[in-house]
N, C-alpha and C. Protein backbone atom coordinates (compact mmCIF):
# COMPACT_ATOMS: atom_id res chain seq x y z
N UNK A 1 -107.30 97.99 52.16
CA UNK A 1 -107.93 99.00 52.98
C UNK A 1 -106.96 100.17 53.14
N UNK A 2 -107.22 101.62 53.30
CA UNK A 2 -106.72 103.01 53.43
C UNK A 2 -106.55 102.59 54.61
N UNK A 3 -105.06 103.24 54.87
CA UNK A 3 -105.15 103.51 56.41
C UNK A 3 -105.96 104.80 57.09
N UNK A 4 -106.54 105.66 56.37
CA UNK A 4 -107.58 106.26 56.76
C UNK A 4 -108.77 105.59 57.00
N UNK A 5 -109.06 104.58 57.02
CA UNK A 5 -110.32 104.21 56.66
C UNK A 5 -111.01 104.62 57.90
N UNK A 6 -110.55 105.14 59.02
CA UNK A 6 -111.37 105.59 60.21
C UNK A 6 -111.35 107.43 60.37
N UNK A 7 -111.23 107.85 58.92
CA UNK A 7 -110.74 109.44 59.54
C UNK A 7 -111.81 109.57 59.03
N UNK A 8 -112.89 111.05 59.11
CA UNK A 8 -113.83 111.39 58.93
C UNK A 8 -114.40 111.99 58.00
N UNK A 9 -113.04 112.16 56.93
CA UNK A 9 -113.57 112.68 55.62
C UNK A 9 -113.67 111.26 54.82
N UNK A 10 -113.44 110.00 54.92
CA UNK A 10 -113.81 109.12 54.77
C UNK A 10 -114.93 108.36 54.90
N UNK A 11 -115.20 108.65 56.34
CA UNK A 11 -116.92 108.68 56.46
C UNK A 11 -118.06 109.26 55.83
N UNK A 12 -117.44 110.48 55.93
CA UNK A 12 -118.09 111.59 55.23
C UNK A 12 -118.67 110.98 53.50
N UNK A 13 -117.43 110.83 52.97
CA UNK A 13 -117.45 110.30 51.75
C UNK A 13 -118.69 109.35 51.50
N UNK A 14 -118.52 108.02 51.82
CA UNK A 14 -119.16 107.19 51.97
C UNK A 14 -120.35 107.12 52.10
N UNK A 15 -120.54 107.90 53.33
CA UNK A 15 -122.37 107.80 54.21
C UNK A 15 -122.14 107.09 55.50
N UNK A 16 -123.14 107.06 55.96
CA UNK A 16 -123.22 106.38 57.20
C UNK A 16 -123.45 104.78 57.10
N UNK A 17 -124.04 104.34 56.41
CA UNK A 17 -124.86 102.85 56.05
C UNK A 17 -123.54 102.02 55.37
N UNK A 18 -122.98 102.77 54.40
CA UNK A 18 -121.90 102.55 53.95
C UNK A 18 -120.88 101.95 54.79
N UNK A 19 -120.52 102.77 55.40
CA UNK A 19 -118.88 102.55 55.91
C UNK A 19 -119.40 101.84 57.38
N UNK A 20 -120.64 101.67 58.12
CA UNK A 20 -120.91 101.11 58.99
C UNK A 20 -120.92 99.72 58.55
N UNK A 21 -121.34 99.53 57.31
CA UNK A 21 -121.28 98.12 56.64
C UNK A 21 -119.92 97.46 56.44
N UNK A 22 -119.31 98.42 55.68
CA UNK A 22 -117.98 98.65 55.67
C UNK A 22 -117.10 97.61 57.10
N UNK A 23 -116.80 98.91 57.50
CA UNK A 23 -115.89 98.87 58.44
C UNK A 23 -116.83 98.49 60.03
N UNK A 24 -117.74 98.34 60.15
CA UNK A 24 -118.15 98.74 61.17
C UNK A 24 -118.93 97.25 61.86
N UNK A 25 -118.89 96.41 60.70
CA UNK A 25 -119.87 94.95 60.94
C UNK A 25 -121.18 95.36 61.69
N UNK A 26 -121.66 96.60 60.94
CA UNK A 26 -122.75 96.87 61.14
C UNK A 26 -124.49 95.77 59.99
N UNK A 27 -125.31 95.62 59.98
CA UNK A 27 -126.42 95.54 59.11
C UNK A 27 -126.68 96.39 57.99
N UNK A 28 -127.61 96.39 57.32
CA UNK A 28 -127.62 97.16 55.86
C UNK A 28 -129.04 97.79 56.70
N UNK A 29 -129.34 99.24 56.18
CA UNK A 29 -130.59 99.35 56.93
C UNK A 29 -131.95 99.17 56.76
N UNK A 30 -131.98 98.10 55.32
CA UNK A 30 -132.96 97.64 54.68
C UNK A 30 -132.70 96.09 54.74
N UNK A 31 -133.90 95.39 54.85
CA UNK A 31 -133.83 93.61 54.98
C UNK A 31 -133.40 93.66 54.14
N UNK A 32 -132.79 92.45 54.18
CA UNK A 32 -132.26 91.54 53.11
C UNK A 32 -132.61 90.96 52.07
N UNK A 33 -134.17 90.86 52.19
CA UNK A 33 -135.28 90.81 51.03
C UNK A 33 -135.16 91.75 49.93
N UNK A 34 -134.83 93.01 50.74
CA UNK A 34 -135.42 93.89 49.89
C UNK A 34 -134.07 94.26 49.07
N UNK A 35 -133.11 94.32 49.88
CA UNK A 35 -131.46 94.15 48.88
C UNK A 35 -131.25 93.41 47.76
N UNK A 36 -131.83 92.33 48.08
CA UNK A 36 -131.70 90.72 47.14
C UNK A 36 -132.47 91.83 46.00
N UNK A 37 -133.60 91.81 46.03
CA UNK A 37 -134.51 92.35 45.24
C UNK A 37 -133.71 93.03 44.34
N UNK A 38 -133.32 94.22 44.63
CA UNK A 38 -132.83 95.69 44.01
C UNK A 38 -131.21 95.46 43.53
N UNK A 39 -130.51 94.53 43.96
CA UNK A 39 -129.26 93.97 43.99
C UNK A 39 -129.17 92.88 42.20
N UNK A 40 -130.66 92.11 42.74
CA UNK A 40 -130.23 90.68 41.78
C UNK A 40 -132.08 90.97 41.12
N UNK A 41 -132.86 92.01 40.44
CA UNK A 41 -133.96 92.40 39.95
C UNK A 41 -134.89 90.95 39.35
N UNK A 42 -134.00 91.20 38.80
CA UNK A 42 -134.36 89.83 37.67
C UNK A 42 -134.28 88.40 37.78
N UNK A 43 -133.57 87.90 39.12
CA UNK A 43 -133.39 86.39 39.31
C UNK A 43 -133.69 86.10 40.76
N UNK A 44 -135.15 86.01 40.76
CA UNK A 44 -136.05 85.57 41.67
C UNK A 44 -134.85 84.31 42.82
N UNK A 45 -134.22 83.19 42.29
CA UNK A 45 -133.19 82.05 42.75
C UNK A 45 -132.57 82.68 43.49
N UNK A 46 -132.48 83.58 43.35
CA UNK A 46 -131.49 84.31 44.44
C UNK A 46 -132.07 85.05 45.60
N UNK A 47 -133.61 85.68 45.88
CA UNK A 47 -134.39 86.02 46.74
C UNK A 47 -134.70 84.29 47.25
N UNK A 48 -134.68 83.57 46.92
CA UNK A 48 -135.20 82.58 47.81
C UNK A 48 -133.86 81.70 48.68
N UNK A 49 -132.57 82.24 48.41
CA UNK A 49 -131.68 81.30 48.85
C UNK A 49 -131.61 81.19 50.23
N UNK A 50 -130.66 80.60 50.85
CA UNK A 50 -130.64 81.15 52.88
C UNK A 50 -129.59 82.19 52.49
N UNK A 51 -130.06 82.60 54.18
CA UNK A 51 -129.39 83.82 54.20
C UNK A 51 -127.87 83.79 54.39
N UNK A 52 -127.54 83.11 54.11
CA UNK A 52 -125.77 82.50 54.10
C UNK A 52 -125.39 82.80 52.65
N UNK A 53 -126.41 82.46 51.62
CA UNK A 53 -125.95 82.48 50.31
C UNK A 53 -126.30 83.99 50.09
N UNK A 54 -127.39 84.36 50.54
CA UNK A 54 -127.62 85.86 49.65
C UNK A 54 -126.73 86.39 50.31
N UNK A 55 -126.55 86.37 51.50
CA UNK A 55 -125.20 88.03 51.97
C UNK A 55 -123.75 87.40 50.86
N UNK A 56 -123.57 86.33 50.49
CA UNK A 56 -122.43 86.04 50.05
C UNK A 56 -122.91 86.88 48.69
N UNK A 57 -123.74 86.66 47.99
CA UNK A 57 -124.38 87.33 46.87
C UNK A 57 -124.23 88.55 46.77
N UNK A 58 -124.55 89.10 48.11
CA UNK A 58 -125.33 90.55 47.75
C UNK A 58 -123.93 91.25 47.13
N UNK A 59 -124.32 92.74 46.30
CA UNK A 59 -123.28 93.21 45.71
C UNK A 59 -123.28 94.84 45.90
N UNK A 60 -122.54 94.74 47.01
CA UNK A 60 -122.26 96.50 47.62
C UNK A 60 -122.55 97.62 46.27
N UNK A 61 -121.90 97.55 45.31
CA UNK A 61 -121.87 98.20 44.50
C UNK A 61 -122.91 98.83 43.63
N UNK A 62 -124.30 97.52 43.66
CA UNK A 62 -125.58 98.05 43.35
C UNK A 62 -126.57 98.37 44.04
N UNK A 63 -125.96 98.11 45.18
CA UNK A 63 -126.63 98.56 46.50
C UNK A 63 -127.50 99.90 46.38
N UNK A 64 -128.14 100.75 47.07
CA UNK A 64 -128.80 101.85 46.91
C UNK A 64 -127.92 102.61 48.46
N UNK A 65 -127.17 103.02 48.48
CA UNK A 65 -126.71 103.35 50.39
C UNK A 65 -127.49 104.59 51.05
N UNK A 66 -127.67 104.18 52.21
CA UNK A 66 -128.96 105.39 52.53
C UNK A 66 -127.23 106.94 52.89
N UNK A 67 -127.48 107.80 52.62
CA UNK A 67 -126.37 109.23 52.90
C UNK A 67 -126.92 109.68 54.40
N UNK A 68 -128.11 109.02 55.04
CA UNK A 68 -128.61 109.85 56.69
C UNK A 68 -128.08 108.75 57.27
N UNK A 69 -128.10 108.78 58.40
CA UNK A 69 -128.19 108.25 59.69
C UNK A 69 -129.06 107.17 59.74
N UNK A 70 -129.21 106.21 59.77
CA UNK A 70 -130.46 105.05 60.61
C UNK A 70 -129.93 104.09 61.32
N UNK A 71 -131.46 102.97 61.43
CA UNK A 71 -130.74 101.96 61.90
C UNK A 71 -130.75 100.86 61.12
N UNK A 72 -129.59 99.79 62.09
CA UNK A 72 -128.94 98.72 61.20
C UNK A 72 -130.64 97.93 61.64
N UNK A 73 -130.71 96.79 60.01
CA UNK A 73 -131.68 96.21 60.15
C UNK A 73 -131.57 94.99 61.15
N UNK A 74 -131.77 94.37 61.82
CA UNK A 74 -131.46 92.97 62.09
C UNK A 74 -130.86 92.09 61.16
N UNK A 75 -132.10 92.00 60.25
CA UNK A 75 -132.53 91.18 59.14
C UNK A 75 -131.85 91.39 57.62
N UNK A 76 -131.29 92.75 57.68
CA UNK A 76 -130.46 93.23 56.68
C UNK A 76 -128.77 92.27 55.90
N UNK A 77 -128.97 92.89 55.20
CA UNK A 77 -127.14 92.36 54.62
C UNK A 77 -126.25 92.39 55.82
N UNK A 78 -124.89 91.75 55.85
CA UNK A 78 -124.09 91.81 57.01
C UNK A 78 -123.04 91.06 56.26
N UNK A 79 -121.73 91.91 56.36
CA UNK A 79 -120.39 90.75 55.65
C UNK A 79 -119.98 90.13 56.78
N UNK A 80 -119.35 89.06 56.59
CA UNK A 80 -119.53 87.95 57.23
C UNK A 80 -117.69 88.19 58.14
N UNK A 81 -117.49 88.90 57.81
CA UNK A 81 -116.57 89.17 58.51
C UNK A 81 -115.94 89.65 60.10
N UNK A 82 -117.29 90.99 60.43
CA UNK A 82 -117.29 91.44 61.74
C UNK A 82 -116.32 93.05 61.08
N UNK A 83 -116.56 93.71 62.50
CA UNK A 83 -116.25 95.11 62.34
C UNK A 83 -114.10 95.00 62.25
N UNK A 84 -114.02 95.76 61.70
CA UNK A 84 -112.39 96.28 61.43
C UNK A 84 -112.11 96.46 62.42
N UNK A 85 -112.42 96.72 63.31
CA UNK A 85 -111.41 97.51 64.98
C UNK A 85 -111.40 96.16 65.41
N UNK A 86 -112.63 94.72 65.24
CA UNK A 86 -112.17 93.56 66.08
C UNK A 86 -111.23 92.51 65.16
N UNK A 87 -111.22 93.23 63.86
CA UNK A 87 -110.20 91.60 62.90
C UNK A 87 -108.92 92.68 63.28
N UNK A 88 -108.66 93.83 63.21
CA UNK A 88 -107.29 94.12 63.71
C UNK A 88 -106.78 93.58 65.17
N UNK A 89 -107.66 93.85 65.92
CA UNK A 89 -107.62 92.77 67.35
C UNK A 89 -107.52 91.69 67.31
N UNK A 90 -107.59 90.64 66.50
CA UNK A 90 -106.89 89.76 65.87
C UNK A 90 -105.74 89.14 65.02
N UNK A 91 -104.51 90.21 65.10
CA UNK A 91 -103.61 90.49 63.68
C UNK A 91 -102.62 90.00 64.91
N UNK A 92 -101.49 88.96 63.95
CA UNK A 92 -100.33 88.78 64.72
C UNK A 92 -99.26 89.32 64.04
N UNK A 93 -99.25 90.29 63.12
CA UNK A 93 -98.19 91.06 61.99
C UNK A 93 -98.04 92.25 62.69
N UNK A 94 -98.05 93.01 62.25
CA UNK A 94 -97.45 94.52 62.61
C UNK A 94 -97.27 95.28 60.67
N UNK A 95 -97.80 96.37 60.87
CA UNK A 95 -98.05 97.42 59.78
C UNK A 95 -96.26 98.49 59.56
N UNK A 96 -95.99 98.23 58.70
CA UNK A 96 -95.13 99.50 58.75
C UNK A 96 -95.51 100.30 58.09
N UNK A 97 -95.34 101.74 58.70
CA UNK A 97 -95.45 103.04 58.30
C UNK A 97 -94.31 103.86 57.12
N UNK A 98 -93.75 104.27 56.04
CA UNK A 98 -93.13 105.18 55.23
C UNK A 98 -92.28 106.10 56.49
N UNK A 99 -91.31 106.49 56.69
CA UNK A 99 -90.82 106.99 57.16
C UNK A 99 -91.25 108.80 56.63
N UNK A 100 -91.71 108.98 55.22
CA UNK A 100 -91.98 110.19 55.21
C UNK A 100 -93.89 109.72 54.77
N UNK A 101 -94.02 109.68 56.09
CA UNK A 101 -95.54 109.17 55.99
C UNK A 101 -96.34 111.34 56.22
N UNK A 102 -95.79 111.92 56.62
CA UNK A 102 -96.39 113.29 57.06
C UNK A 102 -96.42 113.79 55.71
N UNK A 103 -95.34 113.79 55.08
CA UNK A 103 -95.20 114.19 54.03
C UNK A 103 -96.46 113.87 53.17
N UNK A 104 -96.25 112.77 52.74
CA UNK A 104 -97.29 112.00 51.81
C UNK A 104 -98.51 112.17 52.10
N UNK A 105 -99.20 112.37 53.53
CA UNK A 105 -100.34 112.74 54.15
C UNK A 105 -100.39 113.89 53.22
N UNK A 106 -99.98 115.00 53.61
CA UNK A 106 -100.10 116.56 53.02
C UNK A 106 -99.93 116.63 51.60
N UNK A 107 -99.37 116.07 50.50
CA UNK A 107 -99.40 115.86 49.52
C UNK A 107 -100.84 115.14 49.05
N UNK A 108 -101.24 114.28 49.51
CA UNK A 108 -102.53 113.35 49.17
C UNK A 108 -103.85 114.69 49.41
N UNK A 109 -103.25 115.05 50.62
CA UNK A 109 -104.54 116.25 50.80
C UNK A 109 -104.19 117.62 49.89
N UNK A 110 -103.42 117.92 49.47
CA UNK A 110 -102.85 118.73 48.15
C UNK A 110 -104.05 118.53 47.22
N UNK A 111 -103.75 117.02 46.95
CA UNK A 111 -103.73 116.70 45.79
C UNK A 111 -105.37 116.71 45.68
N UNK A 112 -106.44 116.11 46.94
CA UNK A 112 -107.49 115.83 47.13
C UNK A 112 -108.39 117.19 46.96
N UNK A 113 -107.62 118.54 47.41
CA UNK A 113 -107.92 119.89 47.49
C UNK A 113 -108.21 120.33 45.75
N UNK A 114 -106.77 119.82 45.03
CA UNK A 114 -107.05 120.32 43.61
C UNK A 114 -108.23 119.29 42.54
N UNK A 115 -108.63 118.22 43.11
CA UNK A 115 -109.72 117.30 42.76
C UNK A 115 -110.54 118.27 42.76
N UNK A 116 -110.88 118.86 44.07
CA UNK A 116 -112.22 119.16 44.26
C UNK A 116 -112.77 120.29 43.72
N UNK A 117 -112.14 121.11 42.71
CA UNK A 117 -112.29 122.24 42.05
C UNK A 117 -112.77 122.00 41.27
């Protein structure tokens, strides 16, 4: 994980559905039916599993992510993990930071600036 993963051009990036899934142990904003479906097209075995096996299944990557705002489904995908702000509330380590961490910030955004041309 970025240690940005909570700054807002990160969000931005992503979408909302995304990074709420993400980071947020939010729902997908479509059931889980309908993920399975669009996720796994072709192998019906996998729309019928419990819902323990399909979220283990489902595969972010072919996902469709909504870019607006909605809401989380109930019934939707969910990683089984819980939101990032509560497994760090759980950490008995400690993170160290680069001593020229400012630096490297402003360089990354340099660098992110000449991407975008």
């Amino acid at each position: 994980m970025t240690p940005r993963w909570n700054t807002q051009d990160v969000k931005d990036e992503m979408g909302p559905e995304l990074w709420d899934w993400q980071y947020g142990g939010e729902y997908t904003y479509k059931d889980l039916d309908e993920c399975m479906k669009s996720v796994w097209p072709d192998d019906q075995t996998y729309w019928e599993a419990e819902d323990r096996i399909r979220n283990a299944l489902f595969i972010p990557e072919l996902h469709t992510w909504s870019t607006e705002k909605g809401t989380p489904n109930p019934k939707g995908a969910l990683k089984d993990h819980g939101s990032s702000t509560e497994n760090f509330g759980n950490l008995g380590g400690c993170e160290e930071w680069p001593h020229e961490y400012d630096y490297l910030l402003a360089k990354w955004s340099h660098l992110k600036s000449l991407l975008k041309r």
